[in-house]
Every structure is written in structure tokens, then in C-alpha cells.
Protein backbone atom coordinates (compact mmCIF):
# COMPACT_ATOMS: atom_id res chain seq x y z
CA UNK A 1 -19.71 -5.27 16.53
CA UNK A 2 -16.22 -4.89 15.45
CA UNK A 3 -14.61 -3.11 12.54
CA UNK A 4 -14.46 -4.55 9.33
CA UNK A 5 -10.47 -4.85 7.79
CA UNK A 6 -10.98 -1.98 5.43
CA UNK A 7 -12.22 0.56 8.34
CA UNK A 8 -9.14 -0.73 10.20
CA UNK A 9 -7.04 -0.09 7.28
CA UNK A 10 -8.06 3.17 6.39
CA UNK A 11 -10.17 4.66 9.62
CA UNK A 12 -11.71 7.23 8.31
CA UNK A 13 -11.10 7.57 4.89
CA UNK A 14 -12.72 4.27 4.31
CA UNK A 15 -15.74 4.61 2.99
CA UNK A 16 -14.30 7.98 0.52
CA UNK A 17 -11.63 4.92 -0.57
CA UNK A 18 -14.91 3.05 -1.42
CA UNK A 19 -16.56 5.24 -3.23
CA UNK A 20 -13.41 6.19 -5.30
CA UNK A 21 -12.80 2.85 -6.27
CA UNK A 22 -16.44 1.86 -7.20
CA UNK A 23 -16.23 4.91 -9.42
CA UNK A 24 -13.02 4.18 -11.17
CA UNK A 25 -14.03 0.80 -11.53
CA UNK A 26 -17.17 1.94 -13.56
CA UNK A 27 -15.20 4.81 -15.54
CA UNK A 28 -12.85 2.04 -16.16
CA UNK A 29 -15.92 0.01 -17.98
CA UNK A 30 -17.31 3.25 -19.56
CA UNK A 31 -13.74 3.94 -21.51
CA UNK A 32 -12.93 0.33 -22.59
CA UNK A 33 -16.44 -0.51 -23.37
CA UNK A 34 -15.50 -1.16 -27.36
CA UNK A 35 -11.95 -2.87 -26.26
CA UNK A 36 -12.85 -6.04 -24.60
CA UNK A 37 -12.63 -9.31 -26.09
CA UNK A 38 -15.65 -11.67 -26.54
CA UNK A 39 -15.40 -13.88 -24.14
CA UNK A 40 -14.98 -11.17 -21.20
CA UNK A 41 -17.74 -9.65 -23.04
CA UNK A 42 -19.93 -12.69 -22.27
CA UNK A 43 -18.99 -13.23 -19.09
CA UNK A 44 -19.95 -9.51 -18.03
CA UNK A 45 -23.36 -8.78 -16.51
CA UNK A 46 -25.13 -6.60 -19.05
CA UNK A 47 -25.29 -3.27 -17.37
CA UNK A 48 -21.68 -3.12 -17.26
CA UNK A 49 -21.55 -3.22 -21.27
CA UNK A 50 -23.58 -0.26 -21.37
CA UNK A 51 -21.53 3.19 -21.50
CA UNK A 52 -24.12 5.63 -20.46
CA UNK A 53 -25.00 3.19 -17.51
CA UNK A 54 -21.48 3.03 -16.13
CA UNK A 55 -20.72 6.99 -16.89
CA UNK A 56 -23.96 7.70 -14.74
CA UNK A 57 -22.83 5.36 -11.91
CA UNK A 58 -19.34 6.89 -12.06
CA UNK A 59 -20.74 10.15 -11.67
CA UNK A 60 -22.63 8.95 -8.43
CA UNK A 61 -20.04 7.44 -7.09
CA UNK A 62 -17.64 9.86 -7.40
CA UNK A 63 -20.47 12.56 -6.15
CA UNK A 64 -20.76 10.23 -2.92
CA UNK A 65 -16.61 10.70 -2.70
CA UNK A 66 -17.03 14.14 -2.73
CA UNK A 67 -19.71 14.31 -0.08
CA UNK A 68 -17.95 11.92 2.36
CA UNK A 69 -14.64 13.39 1.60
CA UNK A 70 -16.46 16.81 2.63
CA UNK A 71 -17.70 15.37 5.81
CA UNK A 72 -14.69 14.36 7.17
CA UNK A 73 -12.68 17.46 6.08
């Protein structure tokens, strides 16, 4: 089985890069939840209109960061 592009990108720091970006990508949602326009509004699957959801999956994503960061420290 061979590497997938981000692994040969980043080695090691791969999946922490992962997890850091899924967690900006939901505190991104969480602060411009009121900001969007309608039609991006539509187009958005419903739990990513939802503040609390997206501040909760932040928070695990960025706790998953931590750990992996931790493990390969």
C-alpha cells in the first residue's frame, strides 16, 4: 500500500496538519455563522449553520492536534 500525497508531503506531521485544518475549518463556520449570504447559506449542509455544533467539533479537532502533535514530539 503506498503513501497517500499528503503523508508524502508532510511525513509525519500529516495527520496533526489534518486535524488543524478540520478544526480551523469548523472555527471558521462557528465565527461567520451570522455573515454568510443566502444562497451559501442554502447550499450548506445544516450542521455547519449551527454554532455550538461547529465550536464542539473545533474543540475535538483541535484536541486530536494536540494528542497527535504529542505523540510525535
Amino acid at each position: 500500500m503506498q503513501e497517500t500525497v499528503g503523508a508524502q508531503l508532510f511525513g509525519n506531521w500529516y495527520s496533526v496538519v489534518g486535524w488543524s485544518a478540520s478544526a480551523a475549518l469548523f472555527a471558521y463556520f462557528a465565527i461567520v455563522d451570522k455573515n454568510l449570504s443566502q444562497p451559501l447559506r442554502t447550499s450548506l449542509p445544516p450542521f455547519l449553520q449551527d454554532r455550538l455544533t461547529n465550536v464542539v467539533l473545533a474543540s475535538g479537532c483541535a484536541l486530536a492536534a494536540v494528542g497527535k502533535f504529542m505523540h510525535w514530539w
